[in-house]
Protein backbone atom coordinates (compact mmCIF):
# COMPACT_ATOMS: atom_id res chain seq x y z
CA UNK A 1 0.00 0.00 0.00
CA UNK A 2 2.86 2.14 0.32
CA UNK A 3 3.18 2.73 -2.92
CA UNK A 4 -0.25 3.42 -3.10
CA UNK A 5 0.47 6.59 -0.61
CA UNK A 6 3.61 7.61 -3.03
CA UNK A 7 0.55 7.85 -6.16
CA UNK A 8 -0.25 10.93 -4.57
CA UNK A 9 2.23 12.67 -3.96
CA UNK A 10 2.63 14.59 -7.30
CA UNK A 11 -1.22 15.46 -7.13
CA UNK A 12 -0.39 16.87 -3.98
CA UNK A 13 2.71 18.88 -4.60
CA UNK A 14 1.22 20.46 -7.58
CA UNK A 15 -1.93 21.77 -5.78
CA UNK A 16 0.20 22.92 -3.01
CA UNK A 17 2.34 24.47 -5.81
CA UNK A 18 -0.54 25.99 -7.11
CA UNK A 19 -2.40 27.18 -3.54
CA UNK A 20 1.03 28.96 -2.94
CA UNK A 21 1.41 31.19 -6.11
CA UNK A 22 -2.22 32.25 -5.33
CA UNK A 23 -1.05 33.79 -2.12
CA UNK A 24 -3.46 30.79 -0.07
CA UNK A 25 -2.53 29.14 3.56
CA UNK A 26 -0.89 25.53 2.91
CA UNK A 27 -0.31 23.51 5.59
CA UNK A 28 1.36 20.52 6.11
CA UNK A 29 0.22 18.40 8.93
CA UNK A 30 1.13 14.96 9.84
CA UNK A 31 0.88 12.74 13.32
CA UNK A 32 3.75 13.77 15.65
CA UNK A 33 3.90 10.53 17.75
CA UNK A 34 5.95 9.56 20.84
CA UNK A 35 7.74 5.98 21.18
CA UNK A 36 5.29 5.54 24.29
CA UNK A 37 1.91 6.69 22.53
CA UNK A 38 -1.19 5.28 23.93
CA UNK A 39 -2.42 5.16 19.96
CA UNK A 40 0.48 2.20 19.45
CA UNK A 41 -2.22 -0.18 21.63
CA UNK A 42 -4.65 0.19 18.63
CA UNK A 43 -2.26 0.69 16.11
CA UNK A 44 0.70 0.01 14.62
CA UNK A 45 4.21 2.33 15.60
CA UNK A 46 3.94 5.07 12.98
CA UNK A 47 4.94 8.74 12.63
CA UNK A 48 7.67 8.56 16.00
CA UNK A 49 8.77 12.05 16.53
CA UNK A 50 12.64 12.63 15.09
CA UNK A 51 12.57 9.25 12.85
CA UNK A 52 12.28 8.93 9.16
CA UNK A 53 8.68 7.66 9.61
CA UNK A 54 7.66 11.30 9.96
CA UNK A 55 8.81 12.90 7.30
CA UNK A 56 6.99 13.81 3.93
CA UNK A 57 7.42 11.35 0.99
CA UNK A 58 9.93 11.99 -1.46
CA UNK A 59 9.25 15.35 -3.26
CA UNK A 60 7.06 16.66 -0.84
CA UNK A 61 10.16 16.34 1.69
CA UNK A 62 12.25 18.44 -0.88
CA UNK A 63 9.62 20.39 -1.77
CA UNK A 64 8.86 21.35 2.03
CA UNK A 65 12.17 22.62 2.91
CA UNK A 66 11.93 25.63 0.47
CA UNK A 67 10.52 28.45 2.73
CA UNK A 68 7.43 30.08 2.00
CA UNK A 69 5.90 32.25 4.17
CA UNK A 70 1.85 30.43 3.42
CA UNK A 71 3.82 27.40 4.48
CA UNK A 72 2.60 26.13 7.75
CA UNK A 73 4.11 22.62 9.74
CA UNK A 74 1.49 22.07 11.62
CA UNK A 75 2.32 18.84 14.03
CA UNK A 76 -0.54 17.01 15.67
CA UNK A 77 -1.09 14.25 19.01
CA UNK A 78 -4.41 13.75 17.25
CA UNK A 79 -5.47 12.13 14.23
CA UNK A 80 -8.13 15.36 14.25
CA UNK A 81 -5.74 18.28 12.78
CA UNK A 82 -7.96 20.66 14.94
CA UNK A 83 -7.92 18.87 18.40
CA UNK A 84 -5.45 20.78 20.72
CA UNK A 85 -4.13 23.34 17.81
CA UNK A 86 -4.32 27.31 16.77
CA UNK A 87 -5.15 26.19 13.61
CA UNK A 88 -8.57 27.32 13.30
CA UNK A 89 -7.35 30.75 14.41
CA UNK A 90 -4.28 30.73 11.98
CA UNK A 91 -7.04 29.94 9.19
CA UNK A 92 -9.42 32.28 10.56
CA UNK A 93 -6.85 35.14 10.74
CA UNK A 94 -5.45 34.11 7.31
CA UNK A 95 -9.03 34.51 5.84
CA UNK A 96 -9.74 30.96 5.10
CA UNK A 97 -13.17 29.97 4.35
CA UNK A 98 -12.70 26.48 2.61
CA UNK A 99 -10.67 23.99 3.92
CA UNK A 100 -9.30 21.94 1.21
CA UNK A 101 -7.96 18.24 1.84
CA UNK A 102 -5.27 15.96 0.90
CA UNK A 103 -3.14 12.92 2.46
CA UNK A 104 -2.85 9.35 4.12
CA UNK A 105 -5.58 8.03 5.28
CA UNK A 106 -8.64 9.03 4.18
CA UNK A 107 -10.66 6.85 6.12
CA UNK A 108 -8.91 8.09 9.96
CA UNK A 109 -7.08 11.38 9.73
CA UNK A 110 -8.91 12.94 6.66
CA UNK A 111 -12.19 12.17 7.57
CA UNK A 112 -11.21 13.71 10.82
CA UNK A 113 -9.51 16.82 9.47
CA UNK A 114 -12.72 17.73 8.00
CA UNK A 115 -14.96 16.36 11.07
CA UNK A 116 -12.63 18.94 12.90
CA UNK A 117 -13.12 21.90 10.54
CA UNK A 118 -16.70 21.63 10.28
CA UNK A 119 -17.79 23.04 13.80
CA UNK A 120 -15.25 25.58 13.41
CA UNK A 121 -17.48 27.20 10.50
CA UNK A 122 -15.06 26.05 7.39
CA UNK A 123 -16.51 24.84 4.33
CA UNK A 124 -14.82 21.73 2.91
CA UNK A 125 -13.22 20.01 -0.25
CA UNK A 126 -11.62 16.78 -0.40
CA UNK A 127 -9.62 15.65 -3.37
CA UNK A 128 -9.93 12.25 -4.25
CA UNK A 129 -6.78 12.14 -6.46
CA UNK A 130 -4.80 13.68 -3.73
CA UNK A 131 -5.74 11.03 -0.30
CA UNK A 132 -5.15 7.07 0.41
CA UNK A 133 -5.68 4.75 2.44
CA UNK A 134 -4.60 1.42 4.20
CA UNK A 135 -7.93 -0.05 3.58
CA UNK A 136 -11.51 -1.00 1.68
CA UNK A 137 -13.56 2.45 3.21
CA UNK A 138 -12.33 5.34 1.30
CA UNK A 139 -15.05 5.30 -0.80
CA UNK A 140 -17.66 5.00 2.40
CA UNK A 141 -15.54 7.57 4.12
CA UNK A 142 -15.83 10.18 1.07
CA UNK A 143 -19.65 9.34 0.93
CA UNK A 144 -19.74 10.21 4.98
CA UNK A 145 -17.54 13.31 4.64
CA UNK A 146 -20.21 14.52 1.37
CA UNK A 147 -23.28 13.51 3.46
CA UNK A 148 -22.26 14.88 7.12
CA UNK A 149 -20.52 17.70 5.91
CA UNK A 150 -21.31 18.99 3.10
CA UNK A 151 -17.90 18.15 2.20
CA UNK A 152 -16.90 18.91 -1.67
CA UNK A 153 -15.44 15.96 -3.38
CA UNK A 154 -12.97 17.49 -6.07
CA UNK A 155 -12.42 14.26 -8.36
């Protein structure tokens, strides 16, 4: 499935690319883990802080470390982007009315990234060329995010 994850990753870069030159927020979020997490009794190790689990794929790691000021690392304890973070305030203050998503998995920290933005007053887009997953419910997962949400699914 791995390489399943890497599929995306050009889809990705190039909207990011794209968000950037039109002067829009991008941020880069991913699950900042420690060895002792209480989330490694339901799942598997993944995402340890300061290991090479944690960092972006291939281009997206080179492509990261040019600075941009709309860049934003966002780390999160959560699989919910928005649990415990200023990011609804950074989007708020950045004037941010759509929260657009992309990323691994679709069916856990997607689905929760919008779940999150939601009750903070963002609309929301998902782009189904640009998320993954390790298993059979992305489909059911989109179909939840469209129904519950309102959720735009960008094909």
């Amino acid at each position: 499935m791995v390489s399943q994850h890497k599929k995306i990753v050009p889809y990705i870069k190039d909207l990011a690319t794209r968000f950037l030159a039109e002067g829009k927020v991008v941020v880069v979020s991913m699950d900042a883990h420690q060895p002792n997490d209480p989330h490694f009794e339901l799942w598997a190790p993944h995402n340890i802080v300061g290991t090479v689990g944690q960092q972006l794929y291939g281009d997206l790691y080179d492509w990261f470390e040019n600075d941009n000021e709309n860049l934003i690392y966002s780390p999160k304890t959560n699989y919910n982007v928005f649990f415990k973070t200023d990011l609804a305030e950074t989007f708020r203050r950045a004037g941010v009315e759509k929260v657009h998503t992309v990323g691994v998995t679709t069916d856990i920290c997607d689905f929760l990234a919008v779940a999150g933005a939601d009750p903070e007053g963002f609309k929301t887009a998902i782009h189904k060329r640009g998320v993954s997953t390790f298993t059979d419910l992305e489909e059911t997962m989109l179909d939840h995010m469209k129904r519950c949400f309102h959720t735009q699914i960008i094909e």
